[in-house]
C-alpha atoms as a PDB file:
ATOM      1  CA  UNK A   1     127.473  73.432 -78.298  1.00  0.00           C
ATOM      2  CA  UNK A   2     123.707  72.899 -77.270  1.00  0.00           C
ATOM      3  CA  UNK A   3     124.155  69.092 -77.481  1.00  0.00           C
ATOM      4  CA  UNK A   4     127.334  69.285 -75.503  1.00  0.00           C
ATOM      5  CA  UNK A   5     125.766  71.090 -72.669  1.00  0.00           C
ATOM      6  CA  UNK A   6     122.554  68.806 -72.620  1.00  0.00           C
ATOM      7  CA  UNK A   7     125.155  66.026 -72.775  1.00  0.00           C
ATOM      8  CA  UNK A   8     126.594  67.010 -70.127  1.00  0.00           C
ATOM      9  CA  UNK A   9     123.972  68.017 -68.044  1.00  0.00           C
ATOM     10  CA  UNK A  10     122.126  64.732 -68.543  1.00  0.00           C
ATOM     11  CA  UNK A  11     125.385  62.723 -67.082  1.00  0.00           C
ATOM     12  CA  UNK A  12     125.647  65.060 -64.271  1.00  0.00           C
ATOM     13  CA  UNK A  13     122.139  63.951 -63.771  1.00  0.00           C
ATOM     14  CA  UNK A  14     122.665  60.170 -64.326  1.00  0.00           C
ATOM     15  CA  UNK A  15     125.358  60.061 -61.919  1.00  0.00           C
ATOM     16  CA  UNK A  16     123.565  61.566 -59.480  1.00  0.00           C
ATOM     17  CA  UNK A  17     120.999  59.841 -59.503  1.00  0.00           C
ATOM     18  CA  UNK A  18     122.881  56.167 -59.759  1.00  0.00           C
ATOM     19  CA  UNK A  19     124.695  57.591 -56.868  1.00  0.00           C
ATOM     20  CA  UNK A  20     121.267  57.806 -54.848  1.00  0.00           C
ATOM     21  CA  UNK A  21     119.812  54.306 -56.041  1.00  0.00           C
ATOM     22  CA  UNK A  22     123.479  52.680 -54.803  1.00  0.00           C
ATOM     23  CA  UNK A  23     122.744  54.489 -51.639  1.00  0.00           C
ATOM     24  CA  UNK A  24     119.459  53.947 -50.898  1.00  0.00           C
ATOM     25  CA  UNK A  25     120.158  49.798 -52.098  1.00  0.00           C
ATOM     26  CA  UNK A  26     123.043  50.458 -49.443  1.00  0.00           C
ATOM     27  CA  UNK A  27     120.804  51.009 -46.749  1.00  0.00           C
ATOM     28  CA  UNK A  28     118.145  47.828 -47.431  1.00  0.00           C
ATOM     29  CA  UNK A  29     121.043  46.134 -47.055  1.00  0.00           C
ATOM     30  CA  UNK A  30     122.183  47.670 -44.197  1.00  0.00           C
ATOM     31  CA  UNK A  31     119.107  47.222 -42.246  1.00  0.00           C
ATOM     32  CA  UNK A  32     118.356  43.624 -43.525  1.00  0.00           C
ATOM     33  CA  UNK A  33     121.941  43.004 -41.557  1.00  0.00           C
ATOM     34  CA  UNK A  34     121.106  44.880 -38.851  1.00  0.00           C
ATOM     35  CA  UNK A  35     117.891  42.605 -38.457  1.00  0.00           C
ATOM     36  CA  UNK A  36     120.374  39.458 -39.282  1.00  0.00           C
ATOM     37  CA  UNK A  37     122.336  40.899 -36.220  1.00  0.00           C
ATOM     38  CA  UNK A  38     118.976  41.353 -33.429  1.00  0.00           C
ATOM     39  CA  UNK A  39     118.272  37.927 -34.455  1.00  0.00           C
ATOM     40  CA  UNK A  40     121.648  36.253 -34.036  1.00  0.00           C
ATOM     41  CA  UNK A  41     121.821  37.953 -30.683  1.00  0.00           C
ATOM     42  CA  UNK A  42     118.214  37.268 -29.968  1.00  0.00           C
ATOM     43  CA  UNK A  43     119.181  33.453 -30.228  1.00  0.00           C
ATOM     44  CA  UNK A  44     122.672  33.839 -28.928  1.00  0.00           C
ATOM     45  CA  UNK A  45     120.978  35.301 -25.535  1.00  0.00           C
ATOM     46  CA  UNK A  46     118.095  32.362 -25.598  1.00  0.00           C
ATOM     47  CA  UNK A  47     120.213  29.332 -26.331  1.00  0.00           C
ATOM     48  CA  UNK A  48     123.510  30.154 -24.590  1.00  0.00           C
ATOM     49  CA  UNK A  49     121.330  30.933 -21.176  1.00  0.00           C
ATOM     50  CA  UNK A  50     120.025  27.385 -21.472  1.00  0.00           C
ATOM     51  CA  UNK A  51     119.625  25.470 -17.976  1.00  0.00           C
ATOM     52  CA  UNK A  52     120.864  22.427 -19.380  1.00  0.00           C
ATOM     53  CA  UNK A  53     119.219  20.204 -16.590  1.00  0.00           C
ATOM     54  CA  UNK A  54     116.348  21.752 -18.046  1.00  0.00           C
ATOM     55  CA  UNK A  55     116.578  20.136 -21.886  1.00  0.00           C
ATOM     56  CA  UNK A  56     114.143  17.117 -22.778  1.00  0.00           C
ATOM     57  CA  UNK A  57     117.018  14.881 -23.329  1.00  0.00           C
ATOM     58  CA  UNK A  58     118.278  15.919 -19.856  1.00  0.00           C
ATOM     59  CA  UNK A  59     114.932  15.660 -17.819  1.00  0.00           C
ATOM     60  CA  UNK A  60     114.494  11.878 -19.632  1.00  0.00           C
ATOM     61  CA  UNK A  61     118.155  10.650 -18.131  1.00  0.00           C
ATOM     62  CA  UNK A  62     117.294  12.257 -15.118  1.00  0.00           C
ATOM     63  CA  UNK A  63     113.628  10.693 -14.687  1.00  0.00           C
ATOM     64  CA  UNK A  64     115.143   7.247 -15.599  1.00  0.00           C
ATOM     65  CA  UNK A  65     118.341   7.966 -13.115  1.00  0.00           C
ATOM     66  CA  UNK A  66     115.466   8.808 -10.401  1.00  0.00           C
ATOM     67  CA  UNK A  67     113.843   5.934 -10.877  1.00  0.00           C
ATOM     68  CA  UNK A  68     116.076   3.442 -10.731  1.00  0.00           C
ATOM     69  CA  UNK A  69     117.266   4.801  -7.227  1.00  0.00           C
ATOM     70  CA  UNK A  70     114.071   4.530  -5.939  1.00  0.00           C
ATOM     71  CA  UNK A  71     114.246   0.852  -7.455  1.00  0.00           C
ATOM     72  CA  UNK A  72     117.130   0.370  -5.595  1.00  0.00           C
ATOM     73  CA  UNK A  73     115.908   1.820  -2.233  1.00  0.00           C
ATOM     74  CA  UNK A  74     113.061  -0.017  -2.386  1.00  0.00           C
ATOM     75  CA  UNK A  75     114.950  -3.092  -2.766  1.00  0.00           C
ATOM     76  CA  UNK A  76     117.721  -2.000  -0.028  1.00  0.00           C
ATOM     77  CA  UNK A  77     114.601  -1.403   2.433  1.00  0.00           C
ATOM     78  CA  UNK A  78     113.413  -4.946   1.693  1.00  0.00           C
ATOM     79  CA  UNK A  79     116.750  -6.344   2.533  1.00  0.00           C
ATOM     80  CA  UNK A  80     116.865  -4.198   5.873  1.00  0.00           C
ATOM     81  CA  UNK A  81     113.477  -5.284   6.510  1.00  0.00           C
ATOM     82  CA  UNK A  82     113.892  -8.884   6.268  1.00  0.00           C
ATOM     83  CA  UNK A  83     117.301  -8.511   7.673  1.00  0.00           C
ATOM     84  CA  UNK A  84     115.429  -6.905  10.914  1.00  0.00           C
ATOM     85  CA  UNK A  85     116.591  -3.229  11.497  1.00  0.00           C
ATOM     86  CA  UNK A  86     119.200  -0.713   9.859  1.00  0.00           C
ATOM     87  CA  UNK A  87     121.798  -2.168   7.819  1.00  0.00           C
ATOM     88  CA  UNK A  88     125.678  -1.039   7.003  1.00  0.00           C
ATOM     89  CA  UNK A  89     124.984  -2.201   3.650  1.00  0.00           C
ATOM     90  CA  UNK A  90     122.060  -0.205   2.996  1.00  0.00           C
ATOM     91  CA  UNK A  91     123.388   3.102   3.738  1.00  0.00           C
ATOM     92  CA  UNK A  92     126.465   2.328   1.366  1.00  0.00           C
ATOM     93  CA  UNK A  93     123.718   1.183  -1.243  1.00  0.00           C
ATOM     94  CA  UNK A  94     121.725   4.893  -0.684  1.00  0.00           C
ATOM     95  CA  UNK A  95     125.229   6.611  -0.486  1.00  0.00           C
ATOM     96  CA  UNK A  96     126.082   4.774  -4.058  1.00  0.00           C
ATOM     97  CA  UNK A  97     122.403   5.873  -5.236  1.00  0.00           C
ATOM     98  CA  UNK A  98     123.002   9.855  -4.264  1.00  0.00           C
ATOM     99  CA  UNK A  99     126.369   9.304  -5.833  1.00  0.00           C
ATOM    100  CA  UNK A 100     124.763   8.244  -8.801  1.00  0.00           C
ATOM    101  CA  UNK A 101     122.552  10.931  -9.066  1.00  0.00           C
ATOM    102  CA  UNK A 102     125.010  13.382  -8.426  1.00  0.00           C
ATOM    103  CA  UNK A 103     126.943  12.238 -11.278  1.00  0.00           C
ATOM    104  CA  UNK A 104     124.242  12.185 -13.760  1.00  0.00           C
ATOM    105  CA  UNK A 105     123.881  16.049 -12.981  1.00  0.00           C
ATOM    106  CA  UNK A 106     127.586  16.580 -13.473  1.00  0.00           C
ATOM    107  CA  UNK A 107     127.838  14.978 -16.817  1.00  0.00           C
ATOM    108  CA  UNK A 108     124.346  16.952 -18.193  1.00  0.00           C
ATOM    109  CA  UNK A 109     126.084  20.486 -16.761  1.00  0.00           C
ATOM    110  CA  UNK A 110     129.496  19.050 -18.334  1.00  0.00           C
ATOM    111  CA  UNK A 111     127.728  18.693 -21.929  1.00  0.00           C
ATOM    112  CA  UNK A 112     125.814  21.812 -21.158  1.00  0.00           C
ATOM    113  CA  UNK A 113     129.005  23.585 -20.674  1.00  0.00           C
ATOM    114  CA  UNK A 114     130.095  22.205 -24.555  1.00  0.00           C
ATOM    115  CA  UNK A 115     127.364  23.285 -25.616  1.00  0.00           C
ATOM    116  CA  UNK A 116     127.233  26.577 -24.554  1.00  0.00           C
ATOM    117  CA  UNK A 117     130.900  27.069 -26.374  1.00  0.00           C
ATOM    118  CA  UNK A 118     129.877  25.455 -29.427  1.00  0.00           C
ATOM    119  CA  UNK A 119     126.658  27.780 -29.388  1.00  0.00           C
ATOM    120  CA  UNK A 120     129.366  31.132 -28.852  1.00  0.00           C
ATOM    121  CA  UNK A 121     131.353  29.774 -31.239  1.00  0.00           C
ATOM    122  CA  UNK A 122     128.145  29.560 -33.915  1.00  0.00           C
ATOM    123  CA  UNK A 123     127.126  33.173 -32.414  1.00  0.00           C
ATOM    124  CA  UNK A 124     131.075  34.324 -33.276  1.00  0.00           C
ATOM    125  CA  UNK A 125     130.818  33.184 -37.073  1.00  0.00           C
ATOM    126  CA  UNK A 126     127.438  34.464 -37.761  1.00  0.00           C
ATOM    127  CA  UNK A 127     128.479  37.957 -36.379  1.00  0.00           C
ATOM    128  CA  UNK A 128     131.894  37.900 -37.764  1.00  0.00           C
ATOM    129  CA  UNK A 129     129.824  37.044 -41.270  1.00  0.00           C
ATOM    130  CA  UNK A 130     127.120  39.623 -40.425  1.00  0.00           C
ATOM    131  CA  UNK A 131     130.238  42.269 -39.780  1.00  0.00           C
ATOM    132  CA  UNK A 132     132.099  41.780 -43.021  1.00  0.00           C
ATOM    133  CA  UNK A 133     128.668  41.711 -45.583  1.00  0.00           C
ATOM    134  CA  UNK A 134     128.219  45.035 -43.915  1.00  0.00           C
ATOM    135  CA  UNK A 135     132.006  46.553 -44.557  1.00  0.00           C
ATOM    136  CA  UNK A 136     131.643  45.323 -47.958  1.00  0.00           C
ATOM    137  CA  UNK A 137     128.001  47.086 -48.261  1.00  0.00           C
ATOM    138  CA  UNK A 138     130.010  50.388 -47.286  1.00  0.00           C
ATOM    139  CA  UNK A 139     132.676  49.698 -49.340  1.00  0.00           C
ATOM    140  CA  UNK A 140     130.340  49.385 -52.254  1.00  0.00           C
ATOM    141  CA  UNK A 141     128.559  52.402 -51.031  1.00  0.00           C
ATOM    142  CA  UNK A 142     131.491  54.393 -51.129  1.00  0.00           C
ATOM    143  CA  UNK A 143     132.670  53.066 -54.890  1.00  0.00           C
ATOM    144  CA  UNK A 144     129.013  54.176 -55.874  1.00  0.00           C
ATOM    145  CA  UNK A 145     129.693  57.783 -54.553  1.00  0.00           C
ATOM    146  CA  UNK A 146     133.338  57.812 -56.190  1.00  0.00           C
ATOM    147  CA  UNK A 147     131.777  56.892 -58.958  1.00  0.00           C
ATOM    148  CA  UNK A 148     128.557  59.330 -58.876  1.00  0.00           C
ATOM    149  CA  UNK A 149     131.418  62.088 -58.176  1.00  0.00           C
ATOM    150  CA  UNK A 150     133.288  61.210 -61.400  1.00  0.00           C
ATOM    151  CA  UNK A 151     130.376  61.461 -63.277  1.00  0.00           C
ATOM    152  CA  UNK A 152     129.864  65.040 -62.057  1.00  0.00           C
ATOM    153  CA  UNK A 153     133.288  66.088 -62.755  1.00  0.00           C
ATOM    154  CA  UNK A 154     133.099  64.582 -65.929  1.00  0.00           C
ATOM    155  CA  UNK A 155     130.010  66.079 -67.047  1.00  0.00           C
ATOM    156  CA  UNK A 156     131.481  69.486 -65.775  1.00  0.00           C
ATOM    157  CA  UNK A 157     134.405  69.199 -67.767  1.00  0.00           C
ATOM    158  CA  UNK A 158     132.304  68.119 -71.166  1.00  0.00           C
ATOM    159  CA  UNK A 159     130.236  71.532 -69.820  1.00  0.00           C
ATOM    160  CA  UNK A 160     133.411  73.801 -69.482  1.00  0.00           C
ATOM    161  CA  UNK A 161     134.755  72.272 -72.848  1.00  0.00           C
ATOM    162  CA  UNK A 162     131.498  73.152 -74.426  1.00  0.00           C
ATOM    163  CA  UNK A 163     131.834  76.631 -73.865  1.00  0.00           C
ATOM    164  CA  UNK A 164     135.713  76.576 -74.640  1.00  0.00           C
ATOM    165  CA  UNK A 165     134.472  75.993 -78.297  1.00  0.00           C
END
């Protein structure tokens, strides 16, 4: 009878105390993916707020864009210079030149703009990912206190048989 109630007592224990460890593991978890999450939002906020004229890769198109207007000006002022006075021609050529300019700015913001959904999208999967690991990590939380519970009960009822005897 002494054995059964030790028994007992020392799985009510156990269980308890498993039940604790799976909780407190729980909440590493937990907070681990709750850092996971500041950081995917952290570079969510920095990337997707890009200026995309800003980007290296933008500013080098744009540098070699500028300068080869200024190329061209020079050249169309050369022409109007030896031509003598203001030329038809070399206000089309300056027109074409600001056109050209404005274009290469449209086509950086245009990429810019598929970039910025292919960085939401990114943002989307790792939070989607984030949101599920921490379901499970509740789900598994809650199995561990099912389970902690059933040892209790258990042990109870090896206690209450105990003293049946």
């Amino acid at each position: 009878m002494i054995g059964a109630i030790v028994g007992a007592g020392l799985g009510a224990v156990g269980s308890i105390f498993g039940g604790i460890s799976a909780s407190q593991a729980a909440k590493k978890r937990l907070k681990y993916l709750e850092q996971k999450e500041a950081e995917n939002q952290r570079w969510y906020d920095r990337r997707y707020n890009e200026d995309p004229t800003q980007r290296a890769d933008a500013q080098r198109i744009l540098t070699m864009t500028e300068d080869a207007i200024r190329k061209r000006n020079r050249a169309a002022a050369g022409r109007e210079a030896v031509q003598g006075g203001p030329s038809e021609q070399t206000s089309q050529e300056k027109e074409r030149n600001n056109q050209i300019m404005t274009d290469a700015v449209s086509q950086i913001n245009a990429a810019g703009e598929k970039r910025k959904e292919q960085i939401e999208q990114q943002y989307k999967e790792k939070k989607d990912a984030i949101a599920d690991a921490k379901m499970n990590v509740e789900a598994q939380r809650s199995a561990a206190i099912g389970d902690a519970i059933k040892g209790v009960i258990g042990a109870g009822a090896g206690l209450a048989s105990a003293f049946d005897k």
